[in-house]
Protein backbone atom coordinates (compact mmCIF):
# COMPACT_ATOMS: atom_id res chain seq x y z
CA UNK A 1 6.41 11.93 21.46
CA UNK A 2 8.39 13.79 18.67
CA UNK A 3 11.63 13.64 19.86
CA UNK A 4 11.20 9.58 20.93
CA UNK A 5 10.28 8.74 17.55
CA UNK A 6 13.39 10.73 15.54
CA UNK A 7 15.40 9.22 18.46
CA UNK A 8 15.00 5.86 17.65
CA UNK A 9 15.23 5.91 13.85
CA UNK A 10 18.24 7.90 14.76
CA UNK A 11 19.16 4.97 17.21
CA UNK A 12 18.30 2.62 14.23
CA UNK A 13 20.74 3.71 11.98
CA UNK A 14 23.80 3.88 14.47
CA UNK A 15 23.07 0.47 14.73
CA UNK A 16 22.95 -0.47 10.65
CA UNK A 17 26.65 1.40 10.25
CA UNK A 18 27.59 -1.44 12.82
CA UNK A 19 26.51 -4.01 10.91
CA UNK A 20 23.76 -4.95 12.79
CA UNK A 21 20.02 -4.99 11.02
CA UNK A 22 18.08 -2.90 13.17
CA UNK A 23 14.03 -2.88 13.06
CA UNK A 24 11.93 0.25 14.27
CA UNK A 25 8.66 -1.12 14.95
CA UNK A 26 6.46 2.11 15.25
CA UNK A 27 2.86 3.84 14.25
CA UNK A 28 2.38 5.63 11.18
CA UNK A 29 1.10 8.76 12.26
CA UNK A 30 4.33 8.57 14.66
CA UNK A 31 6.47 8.22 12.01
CA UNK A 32 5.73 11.35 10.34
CA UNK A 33 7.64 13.18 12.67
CA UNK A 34 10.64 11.49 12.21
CA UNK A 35 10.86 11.74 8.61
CA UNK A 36 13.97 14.01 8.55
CA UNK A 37 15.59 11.42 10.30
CA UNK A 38 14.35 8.78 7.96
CA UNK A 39 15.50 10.65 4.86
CA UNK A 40 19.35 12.06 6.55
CA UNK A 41 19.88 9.65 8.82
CA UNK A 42 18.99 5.98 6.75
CA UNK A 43 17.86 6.84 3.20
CA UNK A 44 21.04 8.96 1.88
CA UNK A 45 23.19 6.27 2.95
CA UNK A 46 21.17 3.51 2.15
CA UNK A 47 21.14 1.55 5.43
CA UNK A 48 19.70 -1.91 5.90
CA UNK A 49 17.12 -0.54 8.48
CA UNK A 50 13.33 -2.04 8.50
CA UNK A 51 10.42 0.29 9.16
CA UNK A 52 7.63 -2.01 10.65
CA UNK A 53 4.69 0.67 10.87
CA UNK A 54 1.64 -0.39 12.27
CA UNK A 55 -1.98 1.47 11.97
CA UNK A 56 -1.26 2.27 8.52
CA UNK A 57 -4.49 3.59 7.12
CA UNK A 58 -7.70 4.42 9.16
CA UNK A 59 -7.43 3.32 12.61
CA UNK A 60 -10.90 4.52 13.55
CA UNK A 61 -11.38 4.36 17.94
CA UNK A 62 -7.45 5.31 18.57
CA UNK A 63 -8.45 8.98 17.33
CA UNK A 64 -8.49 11.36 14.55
CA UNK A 65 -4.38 11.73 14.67
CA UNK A 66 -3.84 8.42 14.40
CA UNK A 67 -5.10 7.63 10.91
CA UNK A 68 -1.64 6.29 9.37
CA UNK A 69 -2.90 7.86 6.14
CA UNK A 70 -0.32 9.78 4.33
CA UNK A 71 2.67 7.36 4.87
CA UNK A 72 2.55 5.27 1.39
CA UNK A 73 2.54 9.11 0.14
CA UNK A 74 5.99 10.40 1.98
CA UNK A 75 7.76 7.28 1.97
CA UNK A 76 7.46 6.78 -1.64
CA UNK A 77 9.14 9.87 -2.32
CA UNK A 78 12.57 9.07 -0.59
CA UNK A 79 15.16 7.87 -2.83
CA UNK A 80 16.89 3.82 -1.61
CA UNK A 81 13.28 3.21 -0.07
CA UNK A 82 11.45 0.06 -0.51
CA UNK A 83 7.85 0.22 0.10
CA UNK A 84 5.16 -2.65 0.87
CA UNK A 85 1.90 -3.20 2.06
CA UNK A 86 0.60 -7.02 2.91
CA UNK A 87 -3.16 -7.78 1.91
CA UNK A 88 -3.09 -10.75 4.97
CA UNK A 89 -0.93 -11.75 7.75
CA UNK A 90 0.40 -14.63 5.60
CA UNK A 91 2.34 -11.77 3.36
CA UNK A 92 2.79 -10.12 6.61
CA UNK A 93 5.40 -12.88 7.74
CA UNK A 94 6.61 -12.96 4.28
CA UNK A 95 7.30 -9.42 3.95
CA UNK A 96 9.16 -9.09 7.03
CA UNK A 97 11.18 -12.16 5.90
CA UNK A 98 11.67 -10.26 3.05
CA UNK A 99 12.44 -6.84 4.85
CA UNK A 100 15.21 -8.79 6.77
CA UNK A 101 16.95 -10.08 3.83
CA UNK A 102 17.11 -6.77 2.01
CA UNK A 103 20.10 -4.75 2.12
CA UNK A 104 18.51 -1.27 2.43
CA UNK A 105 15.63 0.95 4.00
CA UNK A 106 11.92 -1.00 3.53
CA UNK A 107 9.69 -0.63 5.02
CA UNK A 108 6.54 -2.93 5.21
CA UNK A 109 3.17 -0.92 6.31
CA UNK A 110 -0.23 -3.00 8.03
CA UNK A 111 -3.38 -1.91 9.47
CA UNK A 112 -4.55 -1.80 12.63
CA UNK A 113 -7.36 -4.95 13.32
CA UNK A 114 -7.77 -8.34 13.59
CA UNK A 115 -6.17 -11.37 11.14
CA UNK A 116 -8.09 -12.72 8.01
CA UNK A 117 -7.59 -16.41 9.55
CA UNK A 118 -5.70 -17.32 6.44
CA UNK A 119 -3.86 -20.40 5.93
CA UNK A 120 -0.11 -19.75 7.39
CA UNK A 121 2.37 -20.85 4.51
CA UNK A 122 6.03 -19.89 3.13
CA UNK A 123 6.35 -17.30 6.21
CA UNK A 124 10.01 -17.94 5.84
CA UNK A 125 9.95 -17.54 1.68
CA UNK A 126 10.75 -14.16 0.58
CA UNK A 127 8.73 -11.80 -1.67
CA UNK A 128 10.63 -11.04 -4.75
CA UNK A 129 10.87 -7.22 -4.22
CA UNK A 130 8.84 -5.34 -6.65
CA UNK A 131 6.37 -8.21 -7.91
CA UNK A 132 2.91 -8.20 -7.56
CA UNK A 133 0.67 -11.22 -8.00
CA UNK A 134 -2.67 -11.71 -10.24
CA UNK A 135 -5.72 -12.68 -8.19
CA UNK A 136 -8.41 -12.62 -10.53
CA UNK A 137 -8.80 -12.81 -14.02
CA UNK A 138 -11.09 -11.35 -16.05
CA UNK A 139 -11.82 -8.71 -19.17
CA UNK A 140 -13.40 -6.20 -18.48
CA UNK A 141 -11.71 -4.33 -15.72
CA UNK A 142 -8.47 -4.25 -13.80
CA UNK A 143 -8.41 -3.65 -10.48
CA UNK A 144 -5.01 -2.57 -8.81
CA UNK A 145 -5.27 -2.80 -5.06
CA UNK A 146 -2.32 -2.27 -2.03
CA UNK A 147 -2.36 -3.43 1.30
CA UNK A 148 -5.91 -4.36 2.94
CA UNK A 149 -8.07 -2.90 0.27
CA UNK A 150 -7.18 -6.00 -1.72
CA UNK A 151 -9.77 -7.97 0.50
CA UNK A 152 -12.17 -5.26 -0.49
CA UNK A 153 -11.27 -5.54 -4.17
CA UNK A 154 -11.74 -8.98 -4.03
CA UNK A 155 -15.02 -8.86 -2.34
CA UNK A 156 -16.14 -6.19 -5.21
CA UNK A 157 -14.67 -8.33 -8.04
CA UNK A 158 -17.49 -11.01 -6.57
CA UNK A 159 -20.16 -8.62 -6.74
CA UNK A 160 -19.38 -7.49 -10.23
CA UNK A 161 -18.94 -10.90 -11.45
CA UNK A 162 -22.81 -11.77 -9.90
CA UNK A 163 -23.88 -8.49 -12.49
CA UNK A 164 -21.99 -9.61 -15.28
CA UNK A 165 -18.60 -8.12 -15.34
CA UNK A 166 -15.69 -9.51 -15.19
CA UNK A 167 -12.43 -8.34 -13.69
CA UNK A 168 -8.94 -8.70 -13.14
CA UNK A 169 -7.50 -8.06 -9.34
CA UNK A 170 -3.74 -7.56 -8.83
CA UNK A 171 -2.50 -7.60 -5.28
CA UNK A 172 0.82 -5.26 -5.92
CA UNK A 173 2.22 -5.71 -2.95
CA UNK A 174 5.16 -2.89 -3.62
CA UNK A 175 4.08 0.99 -3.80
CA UNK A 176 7.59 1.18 -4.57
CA UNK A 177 9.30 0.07 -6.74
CA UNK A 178 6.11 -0.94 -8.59
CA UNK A 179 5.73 -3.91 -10.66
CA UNK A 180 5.87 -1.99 -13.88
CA UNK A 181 5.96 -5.25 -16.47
CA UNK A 182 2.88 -6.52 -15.09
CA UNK A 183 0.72 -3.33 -14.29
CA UNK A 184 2.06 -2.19 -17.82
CA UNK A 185 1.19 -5.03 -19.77
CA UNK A 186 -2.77 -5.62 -18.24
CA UNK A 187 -3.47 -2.17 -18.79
CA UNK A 188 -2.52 -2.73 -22.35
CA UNK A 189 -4.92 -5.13 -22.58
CA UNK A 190 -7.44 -3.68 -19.68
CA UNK A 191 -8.27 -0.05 -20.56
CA UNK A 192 -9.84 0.54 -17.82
CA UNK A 193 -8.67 0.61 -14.50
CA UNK A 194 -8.92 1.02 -10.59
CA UNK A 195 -6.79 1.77 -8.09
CA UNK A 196 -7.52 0.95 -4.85
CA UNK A 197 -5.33 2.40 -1.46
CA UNK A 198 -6.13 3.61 2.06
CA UNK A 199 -4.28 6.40 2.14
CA UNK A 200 -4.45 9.90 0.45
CA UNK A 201 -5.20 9.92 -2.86
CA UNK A 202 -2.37 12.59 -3.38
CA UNK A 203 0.86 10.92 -4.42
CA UNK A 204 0.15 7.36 -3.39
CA UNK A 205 0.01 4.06 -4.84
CA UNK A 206 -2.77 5.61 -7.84
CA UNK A 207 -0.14 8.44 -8.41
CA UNK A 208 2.54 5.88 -8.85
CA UNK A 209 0.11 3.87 -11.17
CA UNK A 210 -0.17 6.97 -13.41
CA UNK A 211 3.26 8.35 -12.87
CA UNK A 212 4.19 4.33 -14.32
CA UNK A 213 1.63 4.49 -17.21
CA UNK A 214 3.11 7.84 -18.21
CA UNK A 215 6.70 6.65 -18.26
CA UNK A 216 5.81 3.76 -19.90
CA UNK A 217 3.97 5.50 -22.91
CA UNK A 218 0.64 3.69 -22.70
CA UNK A 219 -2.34 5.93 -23.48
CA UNK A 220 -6.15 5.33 -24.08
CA UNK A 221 -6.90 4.20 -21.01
CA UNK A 222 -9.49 5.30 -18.44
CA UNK A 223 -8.34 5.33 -14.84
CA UNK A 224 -10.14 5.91 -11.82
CA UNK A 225 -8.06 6.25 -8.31
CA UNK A 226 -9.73 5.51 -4.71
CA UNK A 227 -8.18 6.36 -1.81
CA UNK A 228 -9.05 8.99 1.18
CA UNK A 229 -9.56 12.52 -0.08
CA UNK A 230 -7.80 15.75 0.85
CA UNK A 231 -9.11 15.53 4.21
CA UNK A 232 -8.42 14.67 7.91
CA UNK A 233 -9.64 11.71 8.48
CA UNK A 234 -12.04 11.89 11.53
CA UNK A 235 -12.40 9.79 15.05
CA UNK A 236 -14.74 6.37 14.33
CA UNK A 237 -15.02 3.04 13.80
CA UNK A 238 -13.18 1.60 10.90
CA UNK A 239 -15.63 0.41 8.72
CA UNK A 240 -18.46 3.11 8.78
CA UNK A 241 -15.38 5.77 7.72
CA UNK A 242 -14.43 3.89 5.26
CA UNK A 243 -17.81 3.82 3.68
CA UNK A 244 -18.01 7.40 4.56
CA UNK A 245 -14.79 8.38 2.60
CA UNK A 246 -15.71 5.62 -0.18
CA UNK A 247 -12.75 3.41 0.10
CA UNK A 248 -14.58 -0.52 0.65
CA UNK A 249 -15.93 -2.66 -1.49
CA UNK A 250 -19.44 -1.16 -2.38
CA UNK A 251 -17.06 2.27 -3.39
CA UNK A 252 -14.87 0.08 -5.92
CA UNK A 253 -18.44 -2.07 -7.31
CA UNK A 254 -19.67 1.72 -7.67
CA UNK A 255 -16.39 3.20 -9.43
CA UNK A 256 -16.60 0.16 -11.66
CA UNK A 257 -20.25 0.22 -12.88
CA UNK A 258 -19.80 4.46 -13.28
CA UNK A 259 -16.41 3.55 -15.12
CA UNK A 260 -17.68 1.02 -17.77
CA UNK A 261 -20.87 3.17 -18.28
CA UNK A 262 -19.05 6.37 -19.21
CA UNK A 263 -16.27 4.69 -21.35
């Protein structure tokens, strides 16, 4: 399968130096081994090519090598990359309405499963790249989620708001570029902070949170990152290894409570 998948990004961006906007529509864990390709062949020249990548995270039945779990990681790190991740198939359709207008590499990364059964809206409105939007409000915690562990934040911030506490949820939409304004101005005002991601804790969407903070001098703040640990990710179904490797919504309620206790 190696050579099929550099192939066709290959493929893709003969087609962007025609002028048309070509889409490669492939799995994560595929992906990987076409990232030479993605980095000479689209990213140094900046071509308008969109990477739809399906089974982004844990995948669970299709096998331990297909957890799409390291891609928020390696695509982040390619310079003229766009990077999103929808928490619904509303965003879904917006992103790749968004993908279509941008004049560059984006990609836009979803999880294997079935839809939320959200209302269908704006599918044809695109998502200001690099804006996240505010879910919750609250004071005592802010909760930074990407992709499908937004539904699990939000299903947390219920359960912590039953016990008392009080949290803001950000759906960020963009690993990269992050929405630094808004992440930098709640966690002026929010000390203490979550990051929620299915993919591998090391350099993903919580190392671009702190990488962000840093830049933007804010200190004082306690930050806790989930996300899968330096692991493979074994064969299963979806929602017992994400318990198992602490990334759903009892992990983040559990984060929280040892996060305000300790601070």
């Amino acid at each position: 399968m190696g050579i099929a998948e550099q192939y066709a990004v290959t493929f893709a961006a003969g087609l962007a130096t025609e002028g048309f906007r070509p889409v490669v529509a492939i799995y994560s864990t595929f992906l990987q081994r076409a990232y030479d390709q993605i980095l000479h062949d689209v990213c140094i020249e900046a071509l308008p090519v969109v990477f739809a990548i399906d089974r982004g995270g844990i995948v669970g039945e299709d096998g331990a090598t297909h957890n799409g779990v390291f891609d928020l990681s390696y695509l982040r790190s390619l310079p003229n990359m766009v990077v999103m991740a929808p928490k619904d198939e509303n965003e879904l359709c917006r992103m790749l309405t968004t993908a279509v207008d941008h004049m560059g590499p984006i990609a836009v990364r979803y999880p294997r499963g079935t839809v939320e059964g959200v209302k269908m809206e704006n599918q044809d409105v695109p998502i200001p790249i690099g804006k996240g939007e505010v879910l919750k409000k609250g004071d005592d915690l802010l909760i930074l989620a990407i992709g499908r562990s937004v539904l699990d934040a939000l299903s947390a911030h219920e359960t912590l708001k039953k016990e008392g506490v009080s949290a803001t949820v950000v759906n960020c939409r963009f690993v990269k570029p992050l929405d630094v304004d808004l992440i930098a101005t709640l966690s002026r005002s929010i000390p203490r902070i979550i990051t929620v991601e299915e993919n591998v804790r090391q350099g993903g969407f919580g190392s671009a949170v702190l990488e962000c903070l840093s830049d933007e001098g804010i200190t004082g703040f306690h930050l806790r990152c989930i996300g899968v640990p330096d692991t493979f990710v074994e064969h299963g179904p979806q929602k017992l290894l994400r318990s198992k490797y602490g990334i759903d919504a009892p992990a983040i309620v559990e984060t929280a409570k040892h996060l305000l206790k300790n601070d």
